[in-house]
PDB file of N, CA and C in Angstrom:
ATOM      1  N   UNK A   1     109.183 104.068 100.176  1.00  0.00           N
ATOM      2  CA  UNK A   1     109.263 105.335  99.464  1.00  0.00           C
ATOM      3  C   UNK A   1     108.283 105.304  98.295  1.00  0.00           C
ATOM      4  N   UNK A   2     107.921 106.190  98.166  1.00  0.00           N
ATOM      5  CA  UNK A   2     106.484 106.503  96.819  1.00  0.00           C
ATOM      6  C   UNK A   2     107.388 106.205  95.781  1.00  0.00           C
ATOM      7  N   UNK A   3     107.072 105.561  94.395  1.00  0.00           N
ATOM      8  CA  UNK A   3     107.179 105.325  93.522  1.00  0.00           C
ATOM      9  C   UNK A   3     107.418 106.353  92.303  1.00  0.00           C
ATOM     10  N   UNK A   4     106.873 107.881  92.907  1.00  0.00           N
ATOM     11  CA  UNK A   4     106.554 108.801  92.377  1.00  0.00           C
ATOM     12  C   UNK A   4     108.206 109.909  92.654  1.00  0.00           C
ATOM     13  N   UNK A   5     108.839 109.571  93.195  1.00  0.00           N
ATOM     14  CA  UNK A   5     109.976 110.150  93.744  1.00  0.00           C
ATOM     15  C   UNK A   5     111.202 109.492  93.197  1.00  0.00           C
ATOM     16  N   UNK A   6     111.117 108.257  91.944  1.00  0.00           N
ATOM     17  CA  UNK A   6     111.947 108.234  91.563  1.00  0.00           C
ATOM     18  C   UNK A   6     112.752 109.378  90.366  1.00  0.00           C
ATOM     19  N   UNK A   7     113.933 109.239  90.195  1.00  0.00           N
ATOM     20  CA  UNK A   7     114.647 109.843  89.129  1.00  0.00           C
ATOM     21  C   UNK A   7     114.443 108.672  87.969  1.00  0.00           C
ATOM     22  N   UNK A   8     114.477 109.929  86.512  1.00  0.00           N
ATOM     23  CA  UNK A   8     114.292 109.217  85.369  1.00  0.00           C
ATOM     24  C   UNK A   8     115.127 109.507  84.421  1.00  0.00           C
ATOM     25  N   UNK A   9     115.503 108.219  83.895  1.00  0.00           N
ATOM     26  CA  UNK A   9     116.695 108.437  82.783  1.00  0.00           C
ATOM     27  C   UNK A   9     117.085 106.971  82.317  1.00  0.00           C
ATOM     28  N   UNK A  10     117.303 107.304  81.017  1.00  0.00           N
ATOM     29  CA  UNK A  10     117.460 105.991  79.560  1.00  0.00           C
ATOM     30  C   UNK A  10     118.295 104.926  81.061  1.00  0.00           C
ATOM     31  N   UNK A  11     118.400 103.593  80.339  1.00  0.00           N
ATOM     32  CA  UNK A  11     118.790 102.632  80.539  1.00  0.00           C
ATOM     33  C   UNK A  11     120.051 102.242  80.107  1.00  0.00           C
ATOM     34  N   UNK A  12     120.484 103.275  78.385  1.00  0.00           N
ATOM     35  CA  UNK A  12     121.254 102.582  78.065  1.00  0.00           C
ATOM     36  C   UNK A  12     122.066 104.020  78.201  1.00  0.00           C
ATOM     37  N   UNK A  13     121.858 104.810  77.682  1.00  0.00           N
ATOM     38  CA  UNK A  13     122.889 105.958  77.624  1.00  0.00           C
ATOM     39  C   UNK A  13     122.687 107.133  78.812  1.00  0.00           C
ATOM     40  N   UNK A  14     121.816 106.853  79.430  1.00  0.00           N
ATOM     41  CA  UNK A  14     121.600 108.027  80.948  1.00  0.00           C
ATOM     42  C   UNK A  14     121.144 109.144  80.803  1.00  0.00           C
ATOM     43  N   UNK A  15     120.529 109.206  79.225  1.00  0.00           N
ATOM     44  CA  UNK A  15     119.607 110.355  78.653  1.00  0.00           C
ATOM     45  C   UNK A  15     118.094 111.008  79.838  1.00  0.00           C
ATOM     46  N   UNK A  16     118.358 111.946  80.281  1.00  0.00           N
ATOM     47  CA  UNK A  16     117.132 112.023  81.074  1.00  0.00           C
ATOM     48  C   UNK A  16     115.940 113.109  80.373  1.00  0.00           C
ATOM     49  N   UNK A  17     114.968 112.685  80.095  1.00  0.00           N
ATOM     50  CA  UNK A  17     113.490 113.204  79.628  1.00  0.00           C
ATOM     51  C   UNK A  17     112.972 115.026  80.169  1.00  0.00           C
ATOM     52  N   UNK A  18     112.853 115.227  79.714  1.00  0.00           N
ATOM     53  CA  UNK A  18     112.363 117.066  80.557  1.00  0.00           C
ATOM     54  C   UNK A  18     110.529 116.566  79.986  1.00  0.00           C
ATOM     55  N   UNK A  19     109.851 117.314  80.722  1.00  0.00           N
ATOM     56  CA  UNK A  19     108.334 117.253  80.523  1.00  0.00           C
ATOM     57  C   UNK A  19     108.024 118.045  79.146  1.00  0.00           C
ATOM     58  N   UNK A  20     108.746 118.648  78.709  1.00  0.00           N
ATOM     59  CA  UNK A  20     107.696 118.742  77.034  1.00  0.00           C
ATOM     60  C   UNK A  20     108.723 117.607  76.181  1.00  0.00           C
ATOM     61  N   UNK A  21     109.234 116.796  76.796  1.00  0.00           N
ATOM     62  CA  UNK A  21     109.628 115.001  75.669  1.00  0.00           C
ATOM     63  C   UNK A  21     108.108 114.353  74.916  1.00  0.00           C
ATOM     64  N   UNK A  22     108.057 114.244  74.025  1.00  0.00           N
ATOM     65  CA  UNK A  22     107.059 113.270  73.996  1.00  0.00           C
ATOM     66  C   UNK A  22     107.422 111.595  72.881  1.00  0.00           C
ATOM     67  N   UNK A  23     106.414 110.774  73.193  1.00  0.00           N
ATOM     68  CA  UNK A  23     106.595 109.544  72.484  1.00  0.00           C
ATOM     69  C   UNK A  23     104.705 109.676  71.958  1.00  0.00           C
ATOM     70  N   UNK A  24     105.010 108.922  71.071  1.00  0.00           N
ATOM     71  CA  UNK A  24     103.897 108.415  70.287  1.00  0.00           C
ATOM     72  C   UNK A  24     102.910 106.577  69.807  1.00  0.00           C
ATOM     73  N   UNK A  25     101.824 107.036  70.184  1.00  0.00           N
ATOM     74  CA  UNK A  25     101.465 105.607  70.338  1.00  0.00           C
ATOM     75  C   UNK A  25     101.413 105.084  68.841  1.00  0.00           C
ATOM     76  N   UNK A  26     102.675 104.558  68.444  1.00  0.00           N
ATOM     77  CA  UNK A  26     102.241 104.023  67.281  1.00  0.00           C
ATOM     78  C   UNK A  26     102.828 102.261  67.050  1.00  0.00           C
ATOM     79  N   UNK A  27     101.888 102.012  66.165  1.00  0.00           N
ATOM     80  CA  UNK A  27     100.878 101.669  65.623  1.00  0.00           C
ATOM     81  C   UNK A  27      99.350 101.722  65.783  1.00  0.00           C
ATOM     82  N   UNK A  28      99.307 102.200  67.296  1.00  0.00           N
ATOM     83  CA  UNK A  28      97.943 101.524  67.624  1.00  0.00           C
ATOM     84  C   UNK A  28      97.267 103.133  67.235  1.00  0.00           C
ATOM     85  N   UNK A  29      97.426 104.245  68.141  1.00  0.00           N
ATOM     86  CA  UNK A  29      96.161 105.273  68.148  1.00  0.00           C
ATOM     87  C   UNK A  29      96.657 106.595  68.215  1.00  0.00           C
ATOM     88  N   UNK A  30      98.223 106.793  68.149  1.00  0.00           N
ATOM     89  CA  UNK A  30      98.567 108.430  67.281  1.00  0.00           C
ATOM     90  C   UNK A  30      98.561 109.052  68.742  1.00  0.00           C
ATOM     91  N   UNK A  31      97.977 108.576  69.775  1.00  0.00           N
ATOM     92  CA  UNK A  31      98.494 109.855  70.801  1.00  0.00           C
ATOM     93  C   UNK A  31      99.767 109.727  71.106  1.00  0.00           C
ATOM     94  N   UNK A  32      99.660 111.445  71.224  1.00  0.00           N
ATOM     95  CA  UNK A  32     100.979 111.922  71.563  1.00  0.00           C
ATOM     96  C   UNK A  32     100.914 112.294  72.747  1.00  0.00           C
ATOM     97  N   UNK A  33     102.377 111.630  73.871  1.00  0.00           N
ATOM     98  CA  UNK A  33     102.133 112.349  75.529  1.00  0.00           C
ATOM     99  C   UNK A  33     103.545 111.813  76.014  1.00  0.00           C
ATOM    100  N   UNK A  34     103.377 112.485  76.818  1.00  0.00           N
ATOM    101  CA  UNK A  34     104.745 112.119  77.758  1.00  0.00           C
ATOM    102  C   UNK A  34     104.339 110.717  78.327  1.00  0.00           C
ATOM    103  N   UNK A  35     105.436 109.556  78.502  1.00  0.00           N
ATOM    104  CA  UNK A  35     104.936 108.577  78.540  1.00  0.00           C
ATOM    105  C   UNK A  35     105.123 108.079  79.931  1.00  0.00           C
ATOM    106  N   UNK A  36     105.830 109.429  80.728  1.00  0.00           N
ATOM    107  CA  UNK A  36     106.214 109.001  82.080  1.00  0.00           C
ATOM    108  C   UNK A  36     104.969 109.667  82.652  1.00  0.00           C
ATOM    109  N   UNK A  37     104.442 110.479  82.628  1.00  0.00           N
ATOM    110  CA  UNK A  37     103.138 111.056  83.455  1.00  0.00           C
ATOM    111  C   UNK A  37     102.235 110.043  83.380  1.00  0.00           C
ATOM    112  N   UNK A  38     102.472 108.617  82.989  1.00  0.00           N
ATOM    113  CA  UNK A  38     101.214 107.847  82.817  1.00  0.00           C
ATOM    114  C   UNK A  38     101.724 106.262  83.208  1.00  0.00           C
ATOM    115  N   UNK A  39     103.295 106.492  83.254  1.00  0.00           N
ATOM    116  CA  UNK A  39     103.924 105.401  83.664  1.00  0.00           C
ATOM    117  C   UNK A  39     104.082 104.272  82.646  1.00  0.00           C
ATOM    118  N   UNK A  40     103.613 104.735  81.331  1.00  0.00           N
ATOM    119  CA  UNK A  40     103.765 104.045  80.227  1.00  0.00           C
ATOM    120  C   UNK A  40     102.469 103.410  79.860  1.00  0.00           C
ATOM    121  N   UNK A  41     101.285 104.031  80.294  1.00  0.00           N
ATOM    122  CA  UNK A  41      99.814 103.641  79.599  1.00  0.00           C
ATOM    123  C   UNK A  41      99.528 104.746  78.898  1.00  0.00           C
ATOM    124  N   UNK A  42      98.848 104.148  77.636  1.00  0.00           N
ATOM    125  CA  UNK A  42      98.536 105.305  76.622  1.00  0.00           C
ATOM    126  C   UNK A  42      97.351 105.913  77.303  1.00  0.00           C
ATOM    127  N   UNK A  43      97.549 106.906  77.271  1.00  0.00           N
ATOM    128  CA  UNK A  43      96.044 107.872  77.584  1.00  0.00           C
ATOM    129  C   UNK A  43      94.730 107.710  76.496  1.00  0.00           C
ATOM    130  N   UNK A  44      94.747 107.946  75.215  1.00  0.00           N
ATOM    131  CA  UNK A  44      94.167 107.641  73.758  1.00  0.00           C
ATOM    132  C   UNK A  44      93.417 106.354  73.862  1.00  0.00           C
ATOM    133  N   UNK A  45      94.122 105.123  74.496  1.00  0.00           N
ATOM    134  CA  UNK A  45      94.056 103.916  73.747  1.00  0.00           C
ATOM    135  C   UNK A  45      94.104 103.014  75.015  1.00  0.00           C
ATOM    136  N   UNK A  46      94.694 102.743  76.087  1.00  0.00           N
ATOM    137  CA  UNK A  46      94.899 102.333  77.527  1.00  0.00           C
ATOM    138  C   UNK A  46      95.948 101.529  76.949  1.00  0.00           C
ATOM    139  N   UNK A  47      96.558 101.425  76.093  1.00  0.00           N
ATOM    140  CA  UNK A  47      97.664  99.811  75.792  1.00  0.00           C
ATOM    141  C   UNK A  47      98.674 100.612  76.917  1.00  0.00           C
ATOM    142  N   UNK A  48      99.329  99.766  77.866  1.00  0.00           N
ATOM    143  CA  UNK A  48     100.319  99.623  78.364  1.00  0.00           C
ATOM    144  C   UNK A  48     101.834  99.326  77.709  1.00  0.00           C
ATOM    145  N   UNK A  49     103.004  99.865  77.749  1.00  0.00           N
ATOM    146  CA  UNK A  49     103.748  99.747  76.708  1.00  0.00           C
ATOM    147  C   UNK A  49     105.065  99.348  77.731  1.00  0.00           C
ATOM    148  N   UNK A  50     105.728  98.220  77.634  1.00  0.00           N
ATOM    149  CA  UNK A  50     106.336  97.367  78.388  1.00  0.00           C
ATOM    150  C   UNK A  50     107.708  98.166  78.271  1.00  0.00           C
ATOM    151  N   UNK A  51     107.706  98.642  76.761  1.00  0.00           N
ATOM    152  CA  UNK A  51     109.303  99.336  76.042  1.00  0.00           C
ATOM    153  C   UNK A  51     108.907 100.467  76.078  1.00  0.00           C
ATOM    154  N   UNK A  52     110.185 101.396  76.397  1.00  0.00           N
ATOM    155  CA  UNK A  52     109.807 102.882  76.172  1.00  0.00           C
ATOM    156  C   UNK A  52     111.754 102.995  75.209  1.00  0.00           C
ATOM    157  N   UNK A  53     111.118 103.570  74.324  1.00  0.00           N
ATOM    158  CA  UNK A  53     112.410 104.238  73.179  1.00  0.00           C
ATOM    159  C   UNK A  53     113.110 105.318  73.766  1.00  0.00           C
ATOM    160  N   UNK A  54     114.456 105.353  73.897  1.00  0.00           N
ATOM    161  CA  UNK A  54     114.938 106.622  74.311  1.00  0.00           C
ATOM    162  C   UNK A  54     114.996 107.695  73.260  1.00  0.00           C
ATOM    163  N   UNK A  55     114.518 108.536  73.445  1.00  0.00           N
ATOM    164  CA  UNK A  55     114.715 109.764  71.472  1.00  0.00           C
ATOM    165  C   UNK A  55     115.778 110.239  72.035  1.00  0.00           C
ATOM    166  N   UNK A  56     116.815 109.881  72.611  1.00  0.00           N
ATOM    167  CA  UNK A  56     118.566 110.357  72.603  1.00  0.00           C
ATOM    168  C   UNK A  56     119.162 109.343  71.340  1.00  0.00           C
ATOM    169  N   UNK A  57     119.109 108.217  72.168  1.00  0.00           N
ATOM    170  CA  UNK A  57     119.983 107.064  71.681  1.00  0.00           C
ATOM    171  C   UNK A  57     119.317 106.001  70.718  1.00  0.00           C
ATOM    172  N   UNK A  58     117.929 106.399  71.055  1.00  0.00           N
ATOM    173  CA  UNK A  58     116.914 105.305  70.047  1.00  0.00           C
ATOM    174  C   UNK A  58     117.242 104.033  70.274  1.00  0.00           C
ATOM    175  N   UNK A  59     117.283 103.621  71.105  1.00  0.00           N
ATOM    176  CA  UNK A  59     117.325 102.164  71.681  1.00  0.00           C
ATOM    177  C   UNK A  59     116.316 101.926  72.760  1.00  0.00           C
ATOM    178  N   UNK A  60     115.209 100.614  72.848  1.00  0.00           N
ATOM    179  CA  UNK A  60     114.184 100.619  73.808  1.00  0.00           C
ATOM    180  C   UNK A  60     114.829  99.680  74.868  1.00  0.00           C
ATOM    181  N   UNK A  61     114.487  99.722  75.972  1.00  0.00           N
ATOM    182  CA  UNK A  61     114.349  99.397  77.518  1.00  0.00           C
ATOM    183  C   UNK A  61     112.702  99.192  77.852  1.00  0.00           C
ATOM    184  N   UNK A  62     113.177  97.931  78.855  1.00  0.00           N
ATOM    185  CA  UNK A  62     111.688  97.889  79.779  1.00  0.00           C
ATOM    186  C   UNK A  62     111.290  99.325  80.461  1.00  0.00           C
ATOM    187  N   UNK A  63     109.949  99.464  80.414  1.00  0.00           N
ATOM    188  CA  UNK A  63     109.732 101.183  80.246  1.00  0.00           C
ATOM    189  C   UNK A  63     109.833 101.099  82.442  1.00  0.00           C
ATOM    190  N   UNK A  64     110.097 100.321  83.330  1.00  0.00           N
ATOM    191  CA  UNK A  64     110.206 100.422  84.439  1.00  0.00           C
ATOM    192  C   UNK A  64     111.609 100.347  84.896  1.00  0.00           C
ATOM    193  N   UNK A  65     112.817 100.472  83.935  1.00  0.00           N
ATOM    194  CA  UNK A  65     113.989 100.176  84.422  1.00  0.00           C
ATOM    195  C   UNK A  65     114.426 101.846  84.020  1.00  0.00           C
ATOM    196  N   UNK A  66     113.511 102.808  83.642  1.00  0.00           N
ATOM    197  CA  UNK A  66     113.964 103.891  83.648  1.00  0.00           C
ATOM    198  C   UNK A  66     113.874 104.313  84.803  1.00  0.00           C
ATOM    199  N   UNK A  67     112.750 104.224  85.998  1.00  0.00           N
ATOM    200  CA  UNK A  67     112.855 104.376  87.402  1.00  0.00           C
ATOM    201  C   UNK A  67     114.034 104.132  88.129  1.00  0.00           C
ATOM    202  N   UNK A  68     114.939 105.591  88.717  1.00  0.00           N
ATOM    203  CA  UNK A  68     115.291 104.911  89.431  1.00  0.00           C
ATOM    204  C   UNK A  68     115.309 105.765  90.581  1.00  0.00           C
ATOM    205  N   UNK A  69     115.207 104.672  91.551  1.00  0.00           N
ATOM    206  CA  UNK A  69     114.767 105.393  93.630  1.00  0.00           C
ATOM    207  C   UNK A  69     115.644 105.426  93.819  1.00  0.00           C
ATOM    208  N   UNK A  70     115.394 106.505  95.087  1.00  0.00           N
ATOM    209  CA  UNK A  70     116.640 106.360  95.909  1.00  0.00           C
ATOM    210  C   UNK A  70     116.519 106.042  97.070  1.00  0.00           C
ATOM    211  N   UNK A  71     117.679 105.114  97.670  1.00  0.00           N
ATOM    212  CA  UNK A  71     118.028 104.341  98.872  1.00  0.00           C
ATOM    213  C   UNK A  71     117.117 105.487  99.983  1.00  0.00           C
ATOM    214  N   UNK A  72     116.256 104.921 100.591  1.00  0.00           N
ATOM    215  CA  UNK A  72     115.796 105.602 102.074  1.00  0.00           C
ATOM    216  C   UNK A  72     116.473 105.691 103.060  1.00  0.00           C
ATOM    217  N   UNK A  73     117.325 104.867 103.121  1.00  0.00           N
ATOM    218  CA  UNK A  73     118.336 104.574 104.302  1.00  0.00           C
ATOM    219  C   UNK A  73     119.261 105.568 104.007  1.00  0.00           C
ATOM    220  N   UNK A  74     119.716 105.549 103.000  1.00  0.00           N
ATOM    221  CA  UNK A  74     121.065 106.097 102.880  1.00  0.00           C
ATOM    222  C   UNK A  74     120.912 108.015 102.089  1.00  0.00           C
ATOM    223  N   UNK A  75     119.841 108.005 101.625  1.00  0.00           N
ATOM    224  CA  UNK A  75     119.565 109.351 101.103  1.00  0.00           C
ATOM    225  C   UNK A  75     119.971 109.396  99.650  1.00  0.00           C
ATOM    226  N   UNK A  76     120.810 109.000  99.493  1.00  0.00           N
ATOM    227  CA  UNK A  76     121.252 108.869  98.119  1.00  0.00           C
ATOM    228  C   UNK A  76     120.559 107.908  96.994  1.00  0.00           C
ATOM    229  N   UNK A  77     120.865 108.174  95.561  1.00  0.00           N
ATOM    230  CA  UNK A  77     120.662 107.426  94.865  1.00  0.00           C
ATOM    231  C   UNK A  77     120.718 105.840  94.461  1.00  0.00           C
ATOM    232  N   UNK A  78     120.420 104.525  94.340  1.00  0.00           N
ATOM    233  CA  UNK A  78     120.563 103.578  94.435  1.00  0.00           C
ATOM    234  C   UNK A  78     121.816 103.302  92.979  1.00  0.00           C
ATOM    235  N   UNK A  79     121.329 103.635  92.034  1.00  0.00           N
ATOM    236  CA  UNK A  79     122.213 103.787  90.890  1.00  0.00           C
ATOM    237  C   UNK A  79     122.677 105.343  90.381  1.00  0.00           C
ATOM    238  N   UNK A  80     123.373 106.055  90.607  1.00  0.00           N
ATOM    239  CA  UNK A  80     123.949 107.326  90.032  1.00  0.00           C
ATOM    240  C   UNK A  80     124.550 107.445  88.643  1.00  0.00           C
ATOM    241  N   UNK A  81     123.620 107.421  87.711  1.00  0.00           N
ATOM    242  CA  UNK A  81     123.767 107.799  86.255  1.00  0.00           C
ATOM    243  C   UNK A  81     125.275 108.226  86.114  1.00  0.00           C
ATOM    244  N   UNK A  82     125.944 108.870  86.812  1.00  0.00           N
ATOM    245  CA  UNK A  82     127.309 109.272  86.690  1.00  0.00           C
ATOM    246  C   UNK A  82     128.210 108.033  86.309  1.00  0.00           C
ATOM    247  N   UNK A  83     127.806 107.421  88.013  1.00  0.00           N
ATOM    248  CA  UNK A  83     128.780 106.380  88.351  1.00  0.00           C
ATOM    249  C   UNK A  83     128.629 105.195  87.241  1.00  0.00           C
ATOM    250  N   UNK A  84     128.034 104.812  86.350  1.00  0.00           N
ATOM    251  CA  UNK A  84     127.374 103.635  85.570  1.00  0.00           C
ATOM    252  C   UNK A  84     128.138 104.008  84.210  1.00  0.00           C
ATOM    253  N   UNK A  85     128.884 105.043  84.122  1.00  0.00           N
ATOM    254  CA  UNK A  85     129.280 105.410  83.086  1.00  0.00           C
ATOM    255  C   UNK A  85     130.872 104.464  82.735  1.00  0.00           C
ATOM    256  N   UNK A  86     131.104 104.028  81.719  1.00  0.00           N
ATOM    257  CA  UNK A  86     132.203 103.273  81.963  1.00  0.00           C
ATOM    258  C   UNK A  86     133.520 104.098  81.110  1.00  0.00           C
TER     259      UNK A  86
END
């Protein structure tokens, strides 16, 4: 399955992003962009950014554990943001 077909949402609280979200490259070079249209490389600057901050909960995650696919086999989601809720 394309990589591009996952669902996106925080790690820690299940906050999910809409396309005018943005993050900011800082320290290094001030651009401002959505950080999922790029998969977490700065556009401005090329730094790759390992952490992505949730602006819900403000807590960072590896910026690839916000991906999440869904099962091909089964059609469904592999993790359901619902179900993870305790």
């Amino acid at each position: 399955m394309s990589r591009d077909k996952a669902d996106i949402w925080c790690p820690e609280c299940k906050w999910r992003p809409t396309p005018e979200c943005r993050w900011v490259c800082t320290p290094r070079c001030g651009t401002v962009w959505n950080t999922f249209w790029t998969r977490g490389v700065c556009p401005g600057c090329a730094v790759k950014w390992t952490h992505t901050a949730c602006l819900a909960c403000q807590k960072f995650s590896p910026h690839e554990a916000w991906y999440h696919h869904r099962d091909p086999d089964a059609g469904a989601q592999v993790a359901d943001p619902a179900s993870l809720e305790a």
